[in-house]
Protein backbone atom coordinates (compact mmCIF):
# COMPACT_ATOMS: atom_id res chain seq x y z
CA UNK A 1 42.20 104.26 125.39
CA UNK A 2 42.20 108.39 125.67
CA UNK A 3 43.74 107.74 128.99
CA UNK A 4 46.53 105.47 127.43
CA UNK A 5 47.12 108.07 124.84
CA UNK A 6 47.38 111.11 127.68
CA UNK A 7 49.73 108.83 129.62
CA UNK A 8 51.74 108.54 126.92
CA UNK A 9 52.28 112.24 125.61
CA UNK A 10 52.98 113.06 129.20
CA UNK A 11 55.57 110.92 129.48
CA UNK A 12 56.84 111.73 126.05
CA UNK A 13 56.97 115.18 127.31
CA UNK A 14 58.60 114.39 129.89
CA UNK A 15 61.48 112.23 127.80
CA UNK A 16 61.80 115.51 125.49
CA UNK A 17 62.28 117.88 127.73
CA UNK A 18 65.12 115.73 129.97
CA UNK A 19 63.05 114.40 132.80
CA UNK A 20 63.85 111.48 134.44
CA UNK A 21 60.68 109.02 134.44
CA UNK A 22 60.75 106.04 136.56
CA UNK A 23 58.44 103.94 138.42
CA UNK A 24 56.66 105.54 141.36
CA UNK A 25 57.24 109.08 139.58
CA UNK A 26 54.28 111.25 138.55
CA UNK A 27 51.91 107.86 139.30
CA UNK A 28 52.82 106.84 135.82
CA UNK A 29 52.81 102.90 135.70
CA UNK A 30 56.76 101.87 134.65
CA UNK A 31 55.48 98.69 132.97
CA UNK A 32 52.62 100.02 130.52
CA UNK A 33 55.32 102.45 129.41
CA UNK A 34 58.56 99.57 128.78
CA UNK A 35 55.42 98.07 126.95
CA UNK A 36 54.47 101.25 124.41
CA UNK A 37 57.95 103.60 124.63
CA UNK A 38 61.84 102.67 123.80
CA UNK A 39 63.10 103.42 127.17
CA UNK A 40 66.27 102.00 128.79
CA UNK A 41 65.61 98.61 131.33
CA UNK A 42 66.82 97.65 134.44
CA UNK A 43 68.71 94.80 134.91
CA UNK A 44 70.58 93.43 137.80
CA UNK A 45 74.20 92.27 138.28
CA UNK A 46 75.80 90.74 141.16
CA UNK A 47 76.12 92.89 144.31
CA UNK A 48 72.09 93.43 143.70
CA UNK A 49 73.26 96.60 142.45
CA UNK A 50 70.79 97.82 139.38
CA UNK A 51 72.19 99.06 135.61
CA UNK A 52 69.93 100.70 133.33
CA UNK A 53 71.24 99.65 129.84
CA UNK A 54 69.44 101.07 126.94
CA UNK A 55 68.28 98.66 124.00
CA UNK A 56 71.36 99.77 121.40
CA UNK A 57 74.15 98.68 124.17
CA UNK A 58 71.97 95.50 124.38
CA UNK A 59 72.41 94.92 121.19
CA UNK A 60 76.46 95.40 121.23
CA UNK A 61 76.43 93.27 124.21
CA UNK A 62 74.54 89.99 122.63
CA UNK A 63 76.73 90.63 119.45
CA UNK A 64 80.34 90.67 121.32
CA UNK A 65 79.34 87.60 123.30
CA UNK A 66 78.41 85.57 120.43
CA UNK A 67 80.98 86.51 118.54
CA UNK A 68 84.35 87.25 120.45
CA UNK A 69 85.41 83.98 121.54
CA UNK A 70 85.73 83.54 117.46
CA UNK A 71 87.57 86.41 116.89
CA UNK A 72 91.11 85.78 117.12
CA UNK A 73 94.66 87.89 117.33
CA UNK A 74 97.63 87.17 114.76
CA UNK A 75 101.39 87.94 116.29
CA UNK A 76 104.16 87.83 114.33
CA UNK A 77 107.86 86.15 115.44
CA UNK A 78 110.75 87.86 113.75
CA UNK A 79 114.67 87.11 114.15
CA UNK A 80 116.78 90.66 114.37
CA UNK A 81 119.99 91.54 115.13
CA UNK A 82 120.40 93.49 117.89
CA UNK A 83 123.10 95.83 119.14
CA UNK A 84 126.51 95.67 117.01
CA UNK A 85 129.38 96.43 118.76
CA UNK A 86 132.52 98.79 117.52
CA UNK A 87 135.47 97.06 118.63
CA UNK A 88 139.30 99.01 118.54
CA UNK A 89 142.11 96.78 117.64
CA UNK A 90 145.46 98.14 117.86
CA UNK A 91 146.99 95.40 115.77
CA UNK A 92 145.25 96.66 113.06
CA UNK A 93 146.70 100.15 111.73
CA UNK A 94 144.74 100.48 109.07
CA UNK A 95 141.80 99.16 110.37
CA UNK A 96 141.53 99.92 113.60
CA UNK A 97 137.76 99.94 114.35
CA UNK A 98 135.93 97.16 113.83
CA UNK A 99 132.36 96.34 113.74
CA UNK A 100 131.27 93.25 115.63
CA UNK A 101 127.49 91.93 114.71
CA UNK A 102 125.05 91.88 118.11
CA UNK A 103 123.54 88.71 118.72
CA UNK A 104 120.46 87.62 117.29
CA UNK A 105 117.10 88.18 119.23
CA UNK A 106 113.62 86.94 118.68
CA UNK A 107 110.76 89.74 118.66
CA UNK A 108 107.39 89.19 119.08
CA UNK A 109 104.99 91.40 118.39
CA UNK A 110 100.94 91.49 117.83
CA UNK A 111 100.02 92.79 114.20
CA UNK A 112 96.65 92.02 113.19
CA UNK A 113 93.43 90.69 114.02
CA UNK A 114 91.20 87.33 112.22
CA UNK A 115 88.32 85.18 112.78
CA UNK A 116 87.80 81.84 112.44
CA UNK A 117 85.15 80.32 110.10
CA UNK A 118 85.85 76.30 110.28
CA UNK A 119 87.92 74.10 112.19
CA UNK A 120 91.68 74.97 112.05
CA UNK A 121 91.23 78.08 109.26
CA UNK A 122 91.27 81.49 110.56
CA UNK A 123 90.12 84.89 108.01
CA UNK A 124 92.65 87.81 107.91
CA UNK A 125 94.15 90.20 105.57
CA UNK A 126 96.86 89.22 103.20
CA UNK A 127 98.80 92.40 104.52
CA UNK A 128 99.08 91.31 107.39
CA UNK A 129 100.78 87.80 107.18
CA UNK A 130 103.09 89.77 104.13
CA UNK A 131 106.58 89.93 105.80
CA UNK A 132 109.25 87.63 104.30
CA UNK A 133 111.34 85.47 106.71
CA UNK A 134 108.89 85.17 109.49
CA UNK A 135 106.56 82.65 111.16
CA UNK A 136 103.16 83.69 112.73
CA UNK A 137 100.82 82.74 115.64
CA UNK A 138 97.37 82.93 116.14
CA UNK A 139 95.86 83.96 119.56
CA UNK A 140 92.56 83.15 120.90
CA UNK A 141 90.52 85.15 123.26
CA UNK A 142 91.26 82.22 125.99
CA UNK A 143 94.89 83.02 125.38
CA UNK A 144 95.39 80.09 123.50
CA UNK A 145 98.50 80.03 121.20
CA UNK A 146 98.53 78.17 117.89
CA UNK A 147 101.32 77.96 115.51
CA UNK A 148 100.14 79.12 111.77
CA UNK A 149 101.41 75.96 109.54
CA UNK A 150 100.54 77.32 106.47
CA UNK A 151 99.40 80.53 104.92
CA UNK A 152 97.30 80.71 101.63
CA UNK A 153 96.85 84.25 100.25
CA UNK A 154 94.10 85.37 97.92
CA UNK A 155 96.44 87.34 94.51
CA UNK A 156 93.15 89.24 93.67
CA UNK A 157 91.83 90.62 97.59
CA UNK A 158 93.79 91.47 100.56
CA UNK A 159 92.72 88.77 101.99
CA UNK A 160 94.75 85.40 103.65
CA UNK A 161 93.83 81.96 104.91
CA UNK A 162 95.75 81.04 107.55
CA UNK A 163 95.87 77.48 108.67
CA UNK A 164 96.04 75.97 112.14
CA UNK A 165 96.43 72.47 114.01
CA UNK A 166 93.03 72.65 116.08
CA UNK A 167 89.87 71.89 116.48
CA UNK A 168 86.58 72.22 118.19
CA UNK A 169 86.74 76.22 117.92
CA UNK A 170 83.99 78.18 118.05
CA UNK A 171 83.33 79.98 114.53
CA UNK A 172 81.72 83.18 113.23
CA UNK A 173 78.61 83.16 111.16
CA UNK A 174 78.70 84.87 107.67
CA UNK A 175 75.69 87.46 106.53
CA UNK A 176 75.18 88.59 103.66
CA UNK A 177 77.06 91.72 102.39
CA UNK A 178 74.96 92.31 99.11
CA UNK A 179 72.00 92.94 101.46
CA UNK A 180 73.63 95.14 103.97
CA UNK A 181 72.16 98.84 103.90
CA UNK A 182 73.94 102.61 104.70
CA UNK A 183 73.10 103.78 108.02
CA UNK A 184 72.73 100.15 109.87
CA UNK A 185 74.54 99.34 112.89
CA UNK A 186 78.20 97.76 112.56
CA UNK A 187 80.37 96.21 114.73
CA UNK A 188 84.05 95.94 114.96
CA UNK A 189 85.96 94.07 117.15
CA UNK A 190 89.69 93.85 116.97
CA UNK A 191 93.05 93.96 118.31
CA UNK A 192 93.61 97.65 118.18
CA UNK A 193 97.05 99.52 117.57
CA UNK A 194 98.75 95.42 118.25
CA UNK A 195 98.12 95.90 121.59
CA UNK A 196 94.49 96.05 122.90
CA UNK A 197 92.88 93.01 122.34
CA UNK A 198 89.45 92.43 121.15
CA UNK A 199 88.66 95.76 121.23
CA UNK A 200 84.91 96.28 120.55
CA UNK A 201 83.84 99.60 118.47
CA UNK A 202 80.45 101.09 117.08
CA UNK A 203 79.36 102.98 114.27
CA UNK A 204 77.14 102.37 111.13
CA UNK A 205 77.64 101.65 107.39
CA UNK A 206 78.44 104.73 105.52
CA UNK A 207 78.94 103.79 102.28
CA UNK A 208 79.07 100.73 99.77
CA UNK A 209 80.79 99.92 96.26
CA UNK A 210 84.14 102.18 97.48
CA UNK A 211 87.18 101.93 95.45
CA UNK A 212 90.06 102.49 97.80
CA UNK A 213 94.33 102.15 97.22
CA UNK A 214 94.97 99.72 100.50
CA UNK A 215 98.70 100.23 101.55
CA UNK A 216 100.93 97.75 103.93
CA UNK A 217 102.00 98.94 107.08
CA UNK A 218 104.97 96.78 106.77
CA UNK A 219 105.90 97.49 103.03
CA UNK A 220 105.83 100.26 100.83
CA UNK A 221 103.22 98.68 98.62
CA UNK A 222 99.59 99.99 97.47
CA UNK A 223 96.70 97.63 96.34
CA UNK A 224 93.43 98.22 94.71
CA UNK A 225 90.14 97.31 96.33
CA UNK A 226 86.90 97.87 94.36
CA UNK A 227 83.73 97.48 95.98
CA UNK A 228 84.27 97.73 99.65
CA UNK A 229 82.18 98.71 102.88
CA UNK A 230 82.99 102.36 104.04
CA UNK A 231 82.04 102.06 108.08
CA UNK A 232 82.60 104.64 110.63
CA UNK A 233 83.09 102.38 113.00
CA UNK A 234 86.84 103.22 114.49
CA UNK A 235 89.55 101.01 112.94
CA UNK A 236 92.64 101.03 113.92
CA UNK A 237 96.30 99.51 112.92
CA UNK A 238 96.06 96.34 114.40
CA UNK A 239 92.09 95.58 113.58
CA UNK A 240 92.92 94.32 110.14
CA UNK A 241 91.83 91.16 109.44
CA UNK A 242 88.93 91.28 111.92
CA UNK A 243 85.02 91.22 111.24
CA UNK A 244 82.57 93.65 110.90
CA UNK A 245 79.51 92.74 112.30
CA UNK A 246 75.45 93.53 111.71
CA UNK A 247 73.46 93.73 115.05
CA UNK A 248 72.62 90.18 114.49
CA UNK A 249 75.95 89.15 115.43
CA UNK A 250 76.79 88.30 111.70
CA UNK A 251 80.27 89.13 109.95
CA UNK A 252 79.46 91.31 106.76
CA UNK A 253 82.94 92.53 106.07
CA UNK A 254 86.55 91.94 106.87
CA UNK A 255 88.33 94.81 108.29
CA UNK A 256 90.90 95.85 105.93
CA UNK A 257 92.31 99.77 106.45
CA UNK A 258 91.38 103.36 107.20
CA UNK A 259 91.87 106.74 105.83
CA UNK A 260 94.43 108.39 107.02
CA UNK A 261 93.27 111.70 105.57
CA UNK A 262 89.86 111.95 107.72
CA UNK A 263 88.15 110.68 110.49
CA UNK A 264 86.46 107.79 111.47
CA UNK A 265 86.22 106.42 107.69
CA UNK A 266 87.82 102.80 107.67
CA UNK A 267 86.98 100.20 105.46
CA UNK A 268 86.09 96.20 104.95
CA UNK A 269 86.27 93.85 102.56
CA UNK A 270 82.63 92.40 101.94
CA UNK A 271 82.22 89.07 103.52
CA UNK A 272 80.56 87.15 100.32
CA UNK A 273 84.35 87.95 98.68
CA UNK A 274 85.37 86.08 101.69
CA UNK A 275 82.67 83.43 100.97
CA UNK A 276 83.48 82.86 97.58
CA UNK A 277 87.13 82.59 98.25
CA UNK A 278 86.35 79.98 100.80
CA UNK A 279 84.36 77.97 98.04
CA UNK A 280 87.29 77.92 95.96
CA UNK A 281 89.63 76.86 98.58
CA UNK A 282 87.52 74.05 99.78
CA UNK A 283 87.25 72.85 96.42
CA UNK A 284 90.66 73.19 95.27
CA UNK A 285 93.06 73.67 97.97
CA UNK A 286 94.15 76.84 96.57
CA UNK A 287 92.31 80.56 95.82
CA UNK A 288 91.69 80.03 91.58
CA UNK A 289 90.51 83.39 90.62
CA UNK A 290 90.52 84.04 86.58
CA UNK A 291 92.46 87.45 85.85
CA UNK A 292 93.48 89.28 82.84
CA UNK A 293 96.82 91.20 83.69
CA UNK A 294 96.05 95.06 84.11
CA UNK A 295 95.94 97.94 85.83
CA UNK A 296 93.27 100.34 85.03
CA UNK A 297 90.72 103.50 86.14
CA UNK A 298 87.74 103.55 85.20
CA UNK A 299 86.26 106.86 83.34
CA UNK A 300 83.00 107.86 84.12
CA UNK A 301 80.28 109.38 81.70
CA UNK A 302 80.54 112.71 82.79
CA UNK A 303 84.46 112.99 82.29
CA UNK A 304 84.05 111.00 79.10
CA UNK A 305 81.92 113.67 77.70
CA UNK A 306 84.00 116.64 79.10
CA UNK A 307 86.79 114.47 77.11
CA UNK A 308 84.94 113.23 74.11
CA UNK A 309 86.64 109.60 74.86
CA UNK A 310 84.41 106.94 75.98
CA UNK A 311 83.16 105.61 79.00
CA UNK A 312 85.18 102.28 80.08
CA UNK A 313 88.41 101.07 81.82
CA UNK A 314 91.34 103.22 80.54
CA UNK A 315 94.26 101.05 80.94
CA UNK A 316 97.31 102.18 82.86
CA UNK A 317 99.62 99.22 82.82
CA UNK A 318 99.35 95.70 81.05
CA UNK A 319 101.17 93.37 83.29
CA UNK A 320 104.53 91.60 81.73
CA UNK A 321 103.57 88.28 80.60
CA UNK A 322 99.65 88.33 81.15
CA UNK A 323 96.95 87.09 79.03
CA UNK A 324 96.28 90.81 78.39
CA UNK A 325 99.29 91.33 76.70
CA UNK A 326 99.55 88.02 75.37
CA UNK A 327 96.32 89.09 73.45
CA UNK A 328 97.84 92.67 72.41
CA UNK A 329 96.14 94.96 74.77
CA UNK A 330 98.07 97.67 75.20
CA UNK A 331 98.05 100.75 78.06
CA UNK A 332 95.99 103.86 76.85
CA UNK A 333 93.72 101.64 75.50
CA UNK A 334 89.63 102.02 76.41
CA UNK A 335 87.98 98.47 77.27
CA UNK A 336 84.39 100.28 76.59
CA UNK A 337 82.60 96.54 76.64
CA UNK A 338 82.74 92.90 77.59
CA UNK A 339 81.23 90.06 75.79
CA UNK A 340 78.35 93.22 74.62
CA UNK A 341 77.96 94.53 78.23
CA UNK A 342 78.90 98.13 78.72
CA UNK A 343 81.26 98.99 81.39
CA UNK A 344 80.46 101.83 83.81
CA UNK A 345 81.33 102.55 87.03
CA UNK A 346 78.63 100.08 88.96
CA UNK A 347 79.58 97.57 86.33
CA UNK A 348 83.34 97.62 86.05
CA UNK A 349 86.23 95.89 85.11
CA UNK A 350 87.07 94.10 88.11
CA UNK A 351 83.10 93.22 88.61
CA UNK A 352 82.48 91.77 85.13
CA UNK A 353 85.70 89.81 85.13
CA UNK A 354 84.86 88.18 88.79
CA UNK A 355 81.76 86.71 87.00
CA UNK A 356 84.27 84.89 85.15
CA UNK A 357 86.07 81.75 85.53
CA UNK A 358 89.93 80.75 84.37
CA UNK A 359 89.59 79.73 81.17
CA UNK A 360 87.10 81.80 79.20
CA UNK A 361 87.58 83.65 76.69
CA UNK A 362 85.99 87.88 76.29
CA UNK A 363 85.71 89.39 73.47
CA UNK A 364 86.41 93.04 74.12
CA UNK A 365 85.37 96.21 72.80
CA UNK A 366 88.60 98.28 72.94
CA UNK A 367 88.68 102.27 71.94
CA UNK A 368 92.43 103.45 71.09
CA UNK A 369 93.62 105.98 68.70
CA UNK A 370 89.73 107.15 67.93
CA UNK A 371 88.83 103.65 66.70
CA UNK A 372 86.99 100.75 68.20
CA UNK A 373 88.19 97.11 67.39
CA UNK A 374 87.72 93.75 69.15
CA UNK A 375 90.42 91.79 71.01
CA UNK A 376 89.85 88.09 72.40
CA UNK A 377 91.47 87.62 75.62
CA UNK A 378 91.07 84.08 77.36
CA UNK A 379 91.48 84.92 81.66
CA UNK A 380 94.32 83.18 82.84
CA UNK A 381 94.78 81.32 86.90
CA UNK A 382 95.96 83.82 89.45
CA UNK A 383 95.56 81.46 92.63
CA UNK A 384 98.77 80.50 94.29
């Protein structure tokens, strides 16, 4: 055993200071060290030519041929006019020049990436199947192209089901995002910038229960996202829509955008969102999420005090027509409680009102003009 141990702090020494240790060297035994010390193995690939491949790349390898063949690209096919023409007519004195529309021309053009998680329905973001007057295709690693026949988006997440006339394709499996821990390894794969597909890229979890304002790249539109996965892992235009894996080849989040302020901080929607979405639309052909008509931010206790207001959801904007206003919520108010539960910023308003379903009815603690009062609002059907 004190031989086993010496063996092993020499070759530790050796690791440290940035000598190479392999079998034959120093009359150190390769095997007994594989066995006790993370070290990289040898493998060998055709052409009996040997590739040392260290246990992390391994792991990216396993994952990306599990999961790739499920990952899919989603092209868009849009009809523009191309190329009007100025035309001179001398018949015409007071119109002379005359403008002559170009003929019509179809483009196509990759956009976003997806993943498919039963037969014929593929998982992407709802920005990315967003532009009016055009049809879309999915494309599968095999180069496979399948017509999307209909599109069902999720009102409440940027997030899309996108239906297809096949079957017999492989699918992802979903993990767990309420279990996923910062620093673990994640996994993106994608079709980066709409051009390179299935693009594989590394990085860990930085950061859960973000609040982010997603934007389109196609309109000038802004959404908020509570509760998403901050990853480091490089995300480009083109990888929304696509999964975010653990290293056991599991999808924890849907890729949804990146900062364009800093570096290598892009983020995903958590894939039991996705699950839960999928539950409804199985059961009811349609996403069913219950929804009460505002637009808020939420105050936290230490800017409460600062303010003397209360913690809670200050209310921005009570949406035309909703059961908020219906029940006379109005914006500046404070929604400081639900049904008795405080709101605070790891129990917000979006949280507490996805525990809900359509139908029920709060009662809500509401601060405005220095007075608390109640106000019964019953969540109304935002599904499509």
């Amino acid at each position: 055993m004190k031989v086993q141990k010496i063996l092993l702090l020499i070759a530790a020494a050796f690791l440290v200071s940035g000598a190479v240790v392999s079998s034959g060297q120093f009359g150190l035994n390769w095997r007994f060290l594989e066995k006790y010390l993370s070290v990289p193995k040898t493998i060998t690939v055709p052409g009996d030519e040997k590739v040392r491949v260290v246990t992390e790349e391994s792991v990216v390898i396993d994952v990306v041929d599990k999961v790739s063949s499920s990952v899919v690209t989603v092209g868009i096919t849009q009809t523009r006019r191309i190329g009007d023409i100025l035309e001179f007519n001398p018949f015409d004195p007071f119109s002379p020049f005359q403008r002559r529309p170009g003929k019509s021309q179809k483009l196509e053009q990759d956009i976003g990436s997806g993943f498919i998680v039963q037969g014929g329905l593929v998982v992407t973001n709802k920005h990315v199947v967003s532009a009016a007057d055009s049809t879309y295709r999915v494309i599968t690693k095999d180069d496979k192209t399948y017509e999307v026949k209909k599109i069902y988006r999720d009102p409440s997440n940027d997030l899309a089901i996108l239906k297809i006339e096949a079957s017999g394709l492989p699918t992802v499996e979903m993990g767990d995002s309420d279990n996923i821990k910062v620093g673990q390894m994640a996994i993106a794969i994608g079709t980066a910038l709409g051009e390179f597909r299935h693009t594989v890229t590394t990085g860990v979890i930085s950061g859960v229960g973000r609040g982010i304002e997603a934007g389109s790249p196609f309109e000038a539109s802004a959404e908020r996202l509570d509760n998403v996965i901050q990853t480091d892992a490089a995300i480009n235009p083109g990888n929304s829509g696509g999964p975010l894996l653990n290293s056991s080849g599991q999808v924890v989040g849907v890729n949804t955008a990146v900062s364009s302020e800093g570096q290598n901080i892009g983020f995903a929607l958590p894939i039991n969102v996705v699950k839960e979405a999928l539950a409804n639309f199985n059961a009811t052909g349609q996403f069913n999420r219950a929804y009460m008509g505002v637009r808020y931010q939420m105050i936290p206790r230490q800017t409460a005090i600062l303010n003397d207001i209360p913690e809670g959801a200050y209310l921005q904007d009570v949406i035309e027509d909703s059961p908020a206003e219906k029940a006379g919520l109005k914006a500046e108010d404070i929604i400081t409680e639900i049904d008795g539960n405080k709101l605070t910023d790891e129990n917000d308003l979006a949280k507490s009102i996805s525990k809900k379903k359509v139908g029920d009815t709060l009662t809500l603690t509401v601060w405005r003009e220095e007075k608390e009062k109640e106000i019964n609002v019953t969540l109304g059907n935002q599904g499509e």
